[in-house]
C-alpha atoms as a PDB file:
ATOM      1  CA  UNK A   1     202.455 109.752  33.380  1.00  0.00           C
ATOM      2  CA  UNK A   2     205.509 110.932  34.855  1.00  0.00           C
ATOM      3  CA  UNK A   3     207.066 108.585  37.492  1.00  0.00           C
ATOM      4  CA  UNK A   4     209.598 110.611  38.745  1.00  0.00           C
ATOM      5  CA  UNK A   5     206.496 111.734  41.608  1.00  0.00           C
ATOM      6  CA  UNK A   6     207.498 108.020  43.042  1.00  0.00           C
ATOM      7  CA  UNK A   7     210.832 108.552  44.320  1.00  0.00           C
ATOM      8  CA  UNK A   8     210.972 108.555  47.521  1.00  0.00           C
ATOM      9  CA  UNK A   9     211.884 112.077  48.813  1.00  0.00           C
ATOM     10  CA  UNK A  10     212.590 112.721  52.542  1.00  0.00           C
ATOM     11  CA  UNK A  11     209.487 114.916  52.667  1.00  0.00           C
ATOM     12  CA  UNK A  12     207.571 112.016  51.689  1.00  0.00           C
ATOM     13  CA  UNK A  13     204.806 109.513  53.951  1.00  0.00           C
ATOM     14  CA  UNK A  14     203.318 106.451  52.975  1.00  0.00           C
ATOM     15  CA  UNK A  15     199.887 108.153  53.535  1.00  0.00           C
ATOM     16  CA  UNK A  16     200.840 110.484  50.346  1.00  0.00           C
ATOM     17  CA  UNK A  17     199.588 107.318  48.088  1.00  0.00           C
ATOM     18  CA  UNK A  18     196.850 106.153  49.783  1.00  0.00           C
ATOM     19  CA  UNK A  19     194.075 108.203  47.788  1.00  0.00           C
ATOM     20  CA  UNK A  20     196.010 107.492  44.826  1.00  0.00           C
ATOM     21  CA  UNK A  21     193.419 106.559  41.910  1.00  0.00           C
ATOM     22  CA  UNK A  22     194.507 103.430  39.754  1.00  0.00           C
ATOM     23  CA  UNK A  23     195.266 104.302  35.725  1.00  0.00           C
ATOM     24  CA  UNK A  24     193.297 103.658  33.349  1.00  0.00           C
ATOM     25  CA  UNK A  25     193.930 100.999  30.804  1.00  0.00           C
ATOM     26  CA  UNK A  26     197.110 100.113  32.821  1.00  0.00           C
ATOM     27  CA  UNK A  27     196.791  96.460  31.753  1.00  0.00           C
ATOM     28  CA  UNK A  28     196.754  97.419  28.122  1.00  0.00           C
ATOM     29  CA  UNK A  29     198.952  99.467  27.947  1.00  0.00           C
ATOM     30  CA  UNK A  30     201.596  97.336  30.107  1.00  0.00           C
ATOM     31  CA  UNK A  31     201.368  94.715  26.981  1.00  0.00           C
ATOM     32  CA  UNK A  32     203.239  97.130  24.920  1.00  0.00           C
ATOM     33  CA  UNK A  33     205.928  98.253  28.086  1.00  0.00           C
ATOM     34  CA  UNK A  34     206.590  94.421  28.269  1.00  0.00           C
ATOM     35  CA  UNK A  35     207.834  94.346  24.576  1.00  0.00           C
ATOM     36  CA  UNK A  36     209.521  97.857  24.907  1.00  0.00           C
ATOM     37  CA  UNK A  37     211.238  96.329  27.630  1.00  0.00           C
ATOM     38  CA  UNK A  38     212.136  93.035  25.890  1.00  0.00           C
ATOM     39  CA  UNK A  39     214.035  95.079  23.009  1.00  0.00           C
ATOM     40  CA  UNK A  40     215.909  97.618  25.415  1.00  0.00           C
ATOM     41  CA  UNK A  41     217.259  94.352  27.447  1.00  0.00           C
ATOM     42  CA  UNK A  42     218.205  93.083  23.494  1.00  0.00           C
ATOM     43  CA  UNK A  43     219.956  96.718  22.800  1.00  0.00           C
ATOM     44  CA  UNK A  44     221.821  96.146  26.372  1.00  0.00           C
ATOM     45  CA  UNK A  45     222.990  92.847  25.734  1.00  0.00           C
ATOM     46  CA  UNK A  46     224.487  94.016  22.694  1.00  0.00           C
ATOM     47  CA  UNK A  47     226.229  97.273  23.661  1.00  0.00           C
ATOM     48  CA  UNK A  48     227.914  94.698  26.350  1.00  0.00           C
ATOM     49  CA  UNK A  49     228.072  97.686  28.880  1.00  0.00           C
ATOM     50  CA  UNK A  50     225.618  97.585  31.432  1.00  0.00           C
ATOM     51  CA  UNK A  51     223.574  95.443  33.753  1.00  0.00           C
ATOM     52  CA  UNK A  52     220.341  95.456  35.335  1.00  0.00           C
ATOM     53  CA  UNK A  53     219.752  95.156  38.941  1.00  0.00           C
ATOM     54  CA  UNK A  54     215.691  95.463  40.007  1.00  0.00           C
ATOM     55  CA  UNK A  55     215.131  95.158  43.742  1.00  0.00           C
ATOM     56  CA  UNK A  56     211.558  94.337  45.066  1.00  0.00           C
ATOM     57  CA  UNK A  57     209.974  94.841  48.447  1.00  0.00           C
ATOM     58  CA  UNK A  58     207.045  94.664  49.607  1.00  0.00           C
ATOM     59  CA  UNK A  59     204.916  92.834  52.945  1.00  0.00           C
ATOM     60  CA  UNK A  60     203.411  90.277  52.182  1.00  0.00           C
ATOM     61  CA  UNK A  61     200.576  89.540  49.427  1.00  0.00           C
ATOM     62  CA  UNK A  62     201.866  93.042  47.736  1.00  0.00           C
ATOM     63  CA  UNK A  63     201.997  91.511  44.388  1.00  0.00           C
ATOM     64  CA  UNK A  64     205.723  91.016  43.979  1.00  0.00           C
ATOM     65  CA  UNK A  65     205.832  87.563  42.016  1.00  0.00           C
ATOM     66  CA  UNK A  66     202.752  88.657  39.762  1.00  0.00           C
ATOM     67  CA  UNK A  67     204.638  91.815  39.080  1.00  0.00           C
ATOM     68  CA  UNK A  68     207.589  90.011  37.803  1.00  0.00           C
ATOM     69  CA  UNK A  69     205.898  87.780  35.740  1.00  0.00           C
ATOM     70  CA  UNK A  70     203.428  90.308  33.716  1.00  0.00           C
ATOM     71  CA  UNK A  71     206.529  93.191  33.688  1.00  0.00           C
ATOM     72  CA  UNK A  72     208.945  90.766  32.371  1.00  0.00           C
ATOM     73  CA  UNK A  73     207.150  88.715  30.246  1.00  0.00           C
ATOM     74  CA  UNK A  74     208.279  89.346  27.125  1.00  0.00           C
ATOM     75  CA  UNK A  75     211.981  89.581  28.029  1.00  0.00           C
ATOM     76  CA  UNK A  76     214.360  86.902  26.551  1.00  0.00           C
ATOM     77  CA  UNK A  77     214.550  84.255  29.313  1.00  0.00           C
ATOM     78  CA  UNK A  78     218.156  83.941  28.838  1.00  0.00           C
ATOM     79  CA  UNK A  79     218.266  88.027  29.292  1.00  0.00           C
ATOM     80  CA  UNK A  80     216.680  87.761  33.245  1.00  0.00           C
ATOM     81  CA  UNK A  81     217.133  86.181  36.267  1.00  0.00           C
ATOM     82  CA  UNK A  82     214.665  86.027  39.373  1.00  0.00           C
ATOM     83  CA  UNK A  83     216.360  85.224  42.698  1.00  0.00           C
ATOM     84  CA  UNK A  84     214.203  85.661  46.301  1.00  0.00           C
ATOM     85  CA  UNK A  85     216.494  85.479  49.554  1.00  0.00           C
ATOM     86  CA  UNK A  86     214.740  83.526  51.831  1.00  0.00           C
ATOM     87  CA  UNK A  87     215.787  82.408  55.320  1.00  0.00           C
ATOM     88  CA  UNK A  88     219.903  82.529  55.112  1.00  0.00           C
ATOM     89  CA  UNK A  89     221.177  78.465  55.154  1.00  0.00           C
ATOM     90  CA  UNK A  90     223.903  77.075  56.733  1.00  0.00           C
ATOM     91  CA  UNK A  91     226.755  78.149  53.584  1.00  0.00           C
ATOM     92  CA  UNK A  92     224.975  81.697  53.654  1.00  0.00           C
ATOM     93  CA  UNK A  93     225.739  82.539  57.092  1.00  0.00           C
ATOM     94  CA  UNK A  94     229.226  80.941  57.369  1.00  0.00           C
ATOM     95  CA  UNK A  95     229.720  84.479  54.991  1.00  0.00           C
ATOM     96  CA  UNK A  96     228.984  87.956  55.633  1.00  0.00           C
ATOM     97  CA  UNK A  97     225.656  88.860  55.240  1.00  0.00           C
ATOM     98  CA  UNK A  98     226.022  90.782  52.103  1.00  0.00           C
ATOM     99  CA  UNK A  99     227.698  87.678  50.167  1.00  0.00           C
ATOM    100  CA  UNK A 100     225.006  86.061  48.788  1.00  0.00           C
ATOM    101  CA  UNK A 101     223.656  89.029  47.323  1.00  0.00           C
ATOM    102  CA  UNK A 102     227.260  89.052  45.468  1.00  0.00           C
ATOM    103  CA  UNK A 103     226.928  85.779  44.227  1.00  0.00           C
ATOM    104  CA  UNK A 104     223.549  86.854  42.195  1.00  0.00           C
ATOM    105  CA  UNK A 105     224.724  89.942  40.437  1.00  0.00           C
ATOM    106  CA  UNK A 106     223.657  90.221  36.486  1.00  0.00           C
ATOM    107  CA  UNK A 107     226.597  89.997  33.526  1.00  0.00           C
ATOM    108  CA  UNK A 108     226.701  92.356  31.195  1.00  0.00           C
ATOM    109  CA  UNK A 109     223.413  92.611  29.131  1.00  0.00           C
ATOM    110  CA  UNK A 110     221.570  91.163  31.673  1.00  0.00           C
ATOM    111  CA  UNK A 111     218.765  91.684  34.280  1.00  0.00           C
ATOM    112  CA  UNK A 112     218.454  90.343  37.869  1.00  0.00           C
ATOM    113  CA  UNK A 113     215.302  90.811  39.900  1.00  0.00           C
ATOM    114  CA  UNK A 114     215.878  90.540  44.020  1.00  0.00           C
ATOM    115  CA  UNK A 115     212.575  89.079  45.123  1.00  0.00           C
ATOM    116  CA  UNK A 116     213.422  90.245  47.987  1.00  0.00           C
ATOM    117  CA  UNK A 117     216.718  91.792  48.616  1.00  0.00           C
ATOM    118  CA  UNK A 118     219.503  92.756  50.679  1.00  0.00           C
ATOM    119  CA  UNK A 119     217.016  95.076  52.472  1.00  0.00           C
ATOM    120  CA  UNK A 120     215.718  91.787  54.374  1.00  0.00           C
ATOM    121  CA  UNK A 121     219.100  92.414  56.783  1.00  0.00           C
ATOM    122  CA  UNK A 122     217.468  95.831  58.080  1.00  0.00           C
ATOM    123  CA  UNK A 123     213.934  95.080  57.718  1.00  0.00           C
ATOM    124  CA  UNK A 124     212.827  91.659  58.672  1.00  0.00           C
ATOM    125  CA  UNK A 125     215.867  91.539  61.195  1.00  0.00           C
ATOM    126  CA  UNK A 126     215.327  94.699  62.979  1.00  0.00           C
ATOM    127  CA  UNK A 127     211.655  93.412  63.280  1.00  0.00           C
ATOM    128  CA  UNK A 128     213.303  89.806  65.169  1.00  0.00           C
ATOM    129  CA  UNK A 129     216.315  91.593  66.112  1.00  0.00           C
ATOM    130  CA  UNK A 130     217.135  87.191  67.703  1.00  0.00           C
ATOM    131  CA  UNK A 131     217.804  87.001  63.692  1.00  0.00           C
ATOM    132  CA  UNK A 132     221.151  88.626  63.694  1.00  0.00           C
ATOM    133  CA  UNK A 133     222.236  86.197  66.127  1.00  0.00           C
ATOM    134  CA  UNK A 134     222.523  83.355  63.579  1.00  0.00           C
ATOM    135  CA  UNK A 135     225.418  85.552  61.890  1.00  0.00           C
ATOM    136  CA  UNK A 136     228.074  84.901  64.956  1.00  0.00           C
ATOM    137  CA  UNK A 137     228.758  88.339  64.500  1.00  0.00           C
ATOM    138  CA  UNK A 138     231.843  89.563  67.295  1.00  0.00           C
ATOM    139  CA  UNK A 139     230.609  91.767  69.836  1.00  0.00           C
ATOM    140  CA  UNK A 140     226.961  91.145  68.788  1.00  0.00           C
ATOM    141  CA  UNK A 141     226.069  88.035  71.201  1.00  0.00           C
ATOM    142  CA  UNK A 142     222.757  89.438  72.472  1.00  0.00           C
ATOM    143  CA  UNK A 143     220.128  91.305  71.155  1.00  0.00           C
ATOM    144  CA  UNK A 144     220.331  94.041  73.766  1.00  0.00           C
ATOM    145  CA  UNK A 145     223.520  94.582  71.489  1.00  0.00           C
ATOM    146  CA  UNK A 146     221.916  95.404  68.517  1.00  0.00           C
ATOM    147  CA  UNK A 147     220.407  99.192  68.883  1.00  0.00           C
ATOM    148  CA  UNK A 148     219.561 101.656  65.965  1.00  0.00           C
ATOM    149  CA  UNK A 149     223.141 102.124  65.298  1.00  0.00           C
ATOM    150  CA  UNK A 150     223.674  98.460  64.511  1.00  0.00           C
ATOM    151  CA  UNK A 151     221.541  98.812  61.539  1.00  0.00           C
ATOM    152  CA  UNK A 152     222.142 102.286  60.295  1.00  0.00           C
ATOM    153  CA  UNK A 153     225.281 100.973  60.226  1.00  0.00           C
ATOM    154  CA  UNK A 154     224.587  98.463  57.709  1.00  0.00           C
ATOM    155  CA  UNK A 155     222.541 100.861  55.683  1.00  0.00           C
ATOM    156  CA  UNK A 156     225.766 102.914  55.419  1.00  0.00           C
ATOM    157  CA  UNK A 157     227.145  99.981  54.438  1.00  0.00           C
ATOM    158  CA  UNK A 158     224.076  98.638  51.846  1.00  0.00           C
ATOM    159  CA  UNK A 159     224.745 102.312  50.400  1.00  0.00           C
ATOM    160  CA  UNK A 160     228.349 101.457  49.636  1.00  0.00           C
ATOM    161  CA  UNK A 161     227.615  98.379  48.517  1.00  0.00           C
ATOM    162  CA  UNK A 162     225.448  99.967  45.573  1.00  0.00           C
ATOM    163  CA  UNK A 163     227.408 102.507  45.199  1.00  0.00           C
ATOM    164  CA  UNK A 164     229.881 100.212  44.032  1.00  0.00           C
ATOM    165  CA  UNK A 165     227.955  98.529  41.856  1.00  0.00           C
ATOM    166  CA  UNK A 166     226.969 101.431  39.799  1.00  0.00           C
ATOM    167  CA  UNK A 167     229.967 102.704  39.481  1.00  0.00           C
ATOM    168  CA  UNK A 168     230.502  98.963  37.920  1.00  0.00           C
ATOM    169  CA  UNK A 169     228.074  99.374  35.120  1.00  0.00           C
ATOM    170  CA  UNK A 170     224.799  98.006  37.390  1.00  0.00           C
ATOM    171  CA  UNK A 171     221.960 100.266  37.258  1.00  0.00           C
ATOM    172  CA  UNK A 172     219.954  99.695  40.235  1.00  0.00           C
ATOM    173  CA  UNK A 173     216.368  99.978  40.336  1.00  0.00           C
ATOM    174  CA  UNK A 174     214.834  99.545  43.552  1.00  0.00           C
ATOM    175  CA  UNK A 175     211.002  99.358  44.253  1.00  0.00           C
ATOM    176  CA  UNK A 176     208.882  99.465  47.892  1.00  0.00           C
ATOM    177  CA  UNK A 177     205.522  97.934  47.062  1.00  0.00           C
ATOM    178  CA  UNK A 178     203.535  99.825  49.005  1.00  0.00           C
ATOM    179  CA  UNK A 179     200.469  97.840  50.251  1.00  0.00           C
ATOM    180  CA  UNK A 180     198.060  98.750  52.501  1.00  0.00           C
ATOM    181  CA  UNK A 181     197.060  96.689  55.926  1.00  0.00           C
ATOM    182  CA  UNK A 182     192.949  96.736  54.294  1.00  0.00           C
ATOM    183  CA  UNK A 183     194.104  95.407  50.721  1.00  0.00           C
ATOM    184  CA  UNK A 184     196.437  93.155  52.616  1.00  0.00           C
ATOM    185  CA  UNK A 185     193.360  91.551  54.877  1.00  0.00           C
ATOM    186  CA  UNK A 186     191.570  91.218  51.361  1.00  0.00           C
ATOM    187  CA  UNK A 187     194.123  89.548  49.592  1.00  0.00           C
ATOM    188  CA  UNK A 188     195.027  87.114  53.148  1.00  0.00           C
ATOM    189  CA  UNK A 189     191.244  86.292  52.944  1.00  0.00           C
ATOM    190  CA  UNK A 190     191.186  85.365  49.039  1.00  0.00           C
ATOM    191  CA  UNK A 191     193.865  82.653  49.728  1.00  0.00           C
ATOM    192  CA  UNK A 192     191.607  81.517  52.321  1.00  0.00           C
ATOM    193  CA  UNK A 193     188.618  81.365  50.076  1.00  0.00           C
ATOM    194  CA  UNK A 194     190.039  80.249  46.843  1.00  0.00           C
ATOM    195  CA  UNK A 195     191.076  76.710  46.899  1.00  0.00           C
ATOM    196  CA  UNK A 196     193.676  77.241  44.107  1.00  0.00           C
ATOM    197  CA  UNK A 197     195.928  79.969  46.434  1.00  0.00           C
ATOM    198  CA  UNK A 198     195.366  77.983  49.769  1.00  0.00           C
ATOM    199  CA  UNK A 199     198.686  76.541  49.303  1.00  0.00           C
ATOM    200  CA  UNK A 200     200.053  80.391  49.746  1.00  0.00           C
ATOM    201  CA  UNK A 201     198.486  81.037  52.703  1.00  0.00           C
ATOM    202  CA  UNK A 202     201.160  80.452  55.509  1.00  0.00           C
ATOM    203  CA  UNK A 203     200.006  80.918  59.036  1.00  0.00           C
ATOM    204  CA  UNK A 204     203.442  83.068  59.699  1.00  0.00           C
ATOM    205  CA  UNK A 205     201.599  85.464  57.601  1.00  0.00           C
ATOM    206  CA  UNK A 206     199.278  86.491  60.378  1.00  0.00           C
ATOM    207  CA  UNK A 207     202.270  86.872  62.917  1.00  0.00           C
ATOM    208  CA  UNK A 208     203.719  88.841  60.963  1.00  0.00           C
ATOM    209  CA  UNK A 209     200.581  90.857  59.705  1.00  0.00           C
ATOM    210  CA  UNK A 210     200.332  91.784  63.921  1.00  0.00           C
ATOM    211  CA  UNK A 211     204.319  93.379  63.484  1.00  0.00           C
ATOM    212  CA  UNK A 212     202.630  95.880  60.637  1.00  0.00           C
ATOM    213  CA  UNK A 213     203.415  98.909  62.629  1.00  0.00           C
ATOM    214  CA  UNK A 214     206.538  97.750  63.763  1.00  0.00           C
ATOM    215  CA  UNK A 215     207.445  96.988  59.937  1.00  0.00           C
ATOM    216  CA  UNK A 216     206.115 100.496  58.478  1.00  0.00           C
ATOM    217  CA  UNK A 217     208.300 101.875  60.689  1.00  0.00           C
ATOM    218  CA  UNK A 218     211.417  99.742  59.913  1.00  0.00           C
ATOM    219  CA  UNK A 219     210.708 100.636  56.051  1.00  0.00           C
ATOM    220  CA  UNK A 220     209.956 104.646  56.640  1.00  0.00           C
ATOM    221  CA  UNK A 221     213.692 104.579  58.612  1.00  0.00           C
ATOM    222  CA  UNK A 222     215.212 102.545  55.480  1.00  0.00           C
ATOM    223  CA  UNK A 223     213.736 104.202  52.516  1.00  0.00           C
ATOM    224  CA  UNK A 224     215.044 107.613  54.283  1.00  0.00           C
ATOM    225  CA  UNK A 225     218.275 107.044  54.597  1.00  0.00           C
ATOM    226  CA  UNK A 226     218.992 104.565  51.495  1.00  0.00           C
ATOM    227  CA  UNK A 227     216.966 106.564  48.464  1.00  0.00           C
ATOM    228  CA  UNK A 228     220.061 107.968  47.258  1.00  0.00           C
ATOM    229  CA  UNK A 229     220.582 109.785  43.978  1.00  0.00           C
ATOM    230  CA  UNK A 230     222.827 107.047  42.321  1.00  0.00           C
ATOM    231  CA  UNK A 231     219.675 104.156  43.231  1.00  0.00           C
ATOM    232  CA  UNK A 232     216.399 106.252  44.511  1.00  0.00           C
ATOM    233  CA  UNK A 233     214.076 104.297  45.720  1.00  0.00           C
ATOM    234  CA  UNK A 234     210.554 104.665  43.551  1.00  0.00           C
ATOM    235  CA  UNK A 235     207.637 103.990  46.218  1.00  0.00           C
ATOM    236  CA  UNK A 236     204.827 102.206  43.978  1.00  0.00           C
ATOM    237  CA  UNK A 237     200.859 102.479  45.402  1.00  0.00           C
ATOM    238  CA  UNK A 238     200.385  98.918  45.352  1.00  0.00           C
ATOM    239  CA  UNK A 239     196.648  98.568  45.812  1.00  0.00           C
ATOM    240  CA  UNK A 240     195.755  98.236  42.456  1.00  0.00           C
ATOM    241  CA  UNK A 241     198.218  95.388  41.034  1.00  0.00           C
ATOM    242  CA  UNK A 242     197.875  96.326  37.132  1.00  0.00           C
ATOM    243  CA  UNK A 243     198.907 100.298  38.204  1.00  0.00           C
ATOM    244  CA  UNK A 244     201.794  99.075  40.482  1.00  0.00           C
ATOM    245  CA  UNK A 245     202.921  96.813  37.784  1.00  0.00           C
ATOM    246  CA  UNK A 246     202.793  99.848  34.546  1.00  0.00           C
ATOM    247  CA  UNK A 247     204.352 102.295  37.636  1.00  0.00           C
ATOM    248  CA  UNK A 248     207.284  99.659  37.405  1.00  0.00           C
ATOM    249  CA  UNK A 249     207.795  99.222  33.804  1.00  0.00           C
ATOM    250  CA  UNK A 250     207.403 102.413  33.099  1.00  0.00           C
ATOM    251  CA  UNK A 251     210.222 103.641  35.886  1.00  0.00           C
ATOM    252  CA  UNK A 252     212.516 100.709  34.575  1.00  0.00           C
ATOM    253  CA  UNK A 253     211.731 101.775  30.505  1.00  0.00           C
ATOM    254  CA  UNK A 254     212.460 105.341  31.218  1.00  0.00           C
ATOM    255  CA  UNK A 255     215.485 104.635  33.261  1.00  0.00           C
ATOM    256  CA  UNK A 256     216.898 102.603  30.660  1.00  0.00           C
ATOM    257  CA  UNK A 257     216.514 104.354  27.772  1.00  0.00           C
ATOM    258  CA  UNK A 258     218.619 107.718  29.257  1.00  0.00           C
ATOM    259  CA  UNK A 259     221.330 105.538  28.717  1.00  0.00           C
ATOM    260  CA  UNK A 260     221.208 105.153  24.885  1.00  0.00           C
ATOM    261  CA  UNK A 261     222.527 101.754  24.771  1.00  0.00           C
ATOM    262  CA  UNK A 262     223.132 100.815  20.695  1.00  0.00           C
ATOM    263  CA  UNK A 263     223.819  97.755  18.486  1.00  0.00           C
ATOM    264  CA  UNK A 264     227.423  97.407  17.955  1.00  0.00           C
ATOM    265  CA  UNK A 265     228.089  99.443  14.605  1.00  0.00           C
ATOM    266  CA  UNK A 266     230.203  97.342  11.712  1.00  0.00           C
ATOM    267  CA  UNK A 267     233.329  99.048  10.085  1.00  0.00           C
ATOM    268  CA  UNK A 268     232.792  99.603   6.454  1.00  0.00           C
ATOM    269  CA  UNK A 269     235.325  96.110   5.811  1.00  0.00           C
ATOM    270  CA  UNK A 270     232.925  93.971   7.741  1.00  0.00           C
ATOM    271  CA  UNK A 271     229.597  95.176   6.117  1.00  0.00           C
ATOM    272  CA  UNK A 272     231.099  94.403   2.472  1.00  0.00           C
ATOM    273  CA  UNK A 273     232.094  90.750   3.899  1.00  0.00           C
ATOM    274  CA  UNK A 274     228.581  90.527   5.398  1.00  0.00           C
ATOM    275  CA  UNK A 275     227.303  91.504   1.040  1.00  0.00           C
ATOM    276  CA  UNK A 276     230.270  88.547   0.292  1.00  0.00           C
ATOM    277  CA  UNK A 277     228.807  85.835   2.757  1.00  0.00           C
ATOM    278  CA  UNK A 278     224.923  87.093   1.677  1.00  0.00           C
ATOM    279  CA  UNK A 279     225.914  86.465  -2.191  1.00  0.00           C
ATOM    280  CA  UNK A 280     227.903  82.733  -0.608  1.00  0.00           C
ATOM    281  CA  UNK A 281     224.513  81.719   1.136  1.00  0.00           C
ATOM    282  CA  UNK A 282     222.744  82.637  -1.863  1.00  0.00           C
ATOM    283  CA  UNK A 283     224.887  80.272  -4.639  1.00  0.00           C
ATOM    284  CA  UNK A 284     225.003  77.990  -2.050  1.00  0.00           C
END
């Protein structure tokens, strides 16, 4: 399947994937993407040029820590990194608001996965606008202060920010797990029903679950004007968990491998030493 129909386009609404059937086999067949995707991070981390940056989003209950850990399962665990950006503390906020997001950035050969992302400062804030206050930012003491401007503002500036990073040897990858409010109510009611996943079940969940409009709304406005061509964003159906998670690996495999990353290749000196130091192991 081609995955290229999942980046976002302008023309595109979420209702575009809600009819959208799950694959078949997905599960299986994500066994084999997981060790595909285990021996491109191994190329990467070899050639030494490039990094890995996936971002997740989703609402809540879309699957994203279940994703992570079936997509990236077979990956060395010294080859990825999962941070999620909760509530900024007290050292967070004394920075700008993209800073912490700076201090997580994958070395060469390596991936990070964003949990949530940088996209919590114009999604979940422009939801509880009283959020922005915590920043002390100048000339932004009230929240009649913050209009649309405020955070198309920062989305210019979120642009930049990858922008930069590309051009830096980070390929970005950045995913909206798309979720809808039914499957949502199903998967809410499941932690309520299965003993094991009460402890997920947060009561904050169902004030938030009441903002859904509010928050489809915030995500339409950032997916349009932050899908650019240097990091798309790939909208995933998110319904079915084993097709959003083969939608991912598959988008991340075939991203990867148009860069041709290769083993470093030995000079003809250093592949009769490595004959010399074969014969040496072998006498000794």
């Amino acid at each position: 399947m081609n995955t290229e129909k999942y980046i976002f386009q302008k023309s595109s609404k979420f209702s575009d994937f809600e009819s959208f059937d799950k694959i078949k086999d997905a599960k299986d067949e994500l066994e084999n993407l997981s060790k595909e995707l285990a021996q491109l991070q191994d190329v990467m981390y070899a050639d030494d040029r490039y990094s890995v940056l996936i971002c997740l989003q989703g609402m809540d209950t879309s699957g994203k820590d279940s994703l992570v850990r079936e997509v990236f399962k077979s990956v060395n665990v010294n080859g990825v990194n999962v941070f999620s950006f909760k509530t900024p503390n007290t050292e967070e906020l004394a920075h700008d608001y993209l800073w912490r997001h700076y201090t997580k950035l994958p070395e060469r050969g390596k991936i990070a996965i964003f949990n949530r992302t940088h996209y919590e400062n114009v999604l979940v804030t422009r939801v509880h606008p009283e959020y922005i206050l915590a920043e002390s930012i100048p000339n932004f003491e009230s929240v009649d202060k913050i209009t649309d401007a405020f955070y198309h503002d920062r989305m210019n500036q979120i642009n930049a920010f990858e922008k930069h990073l590309v051009q830096n040897g980070i390929i970005v990858l950045k995913f909206f797990l798309h979720l809808s409010k039914d499957e949502q109510k199903n998967r809410l009611l499941r932690r309520l029903d299965k003993p094991e996943k009460n402890w997920k079940f947060s009561a904050g969940d169902l004030k938030e679950r009441k903002r859904w409009d509010d928050y489809m709304k915030a995500y339409e406005d950032l997916l349009e004007k932050t899908s650019t061509d240097l990091a798309p964003w790939y909208v995933i159906p998110a319904d079915h968990k084993d097709t959003a998670r083969y939608l991912v690996a598959r988008a991340i495999i075939q991203k990867l491998q148009s860069f041709n990353f290769n083993y470093p290749k030995l000079s003809e000196l250093e592949k009769n030493n490595l004959n010399l130091y074969r014969t040496e192991i072998e006498n000794s």
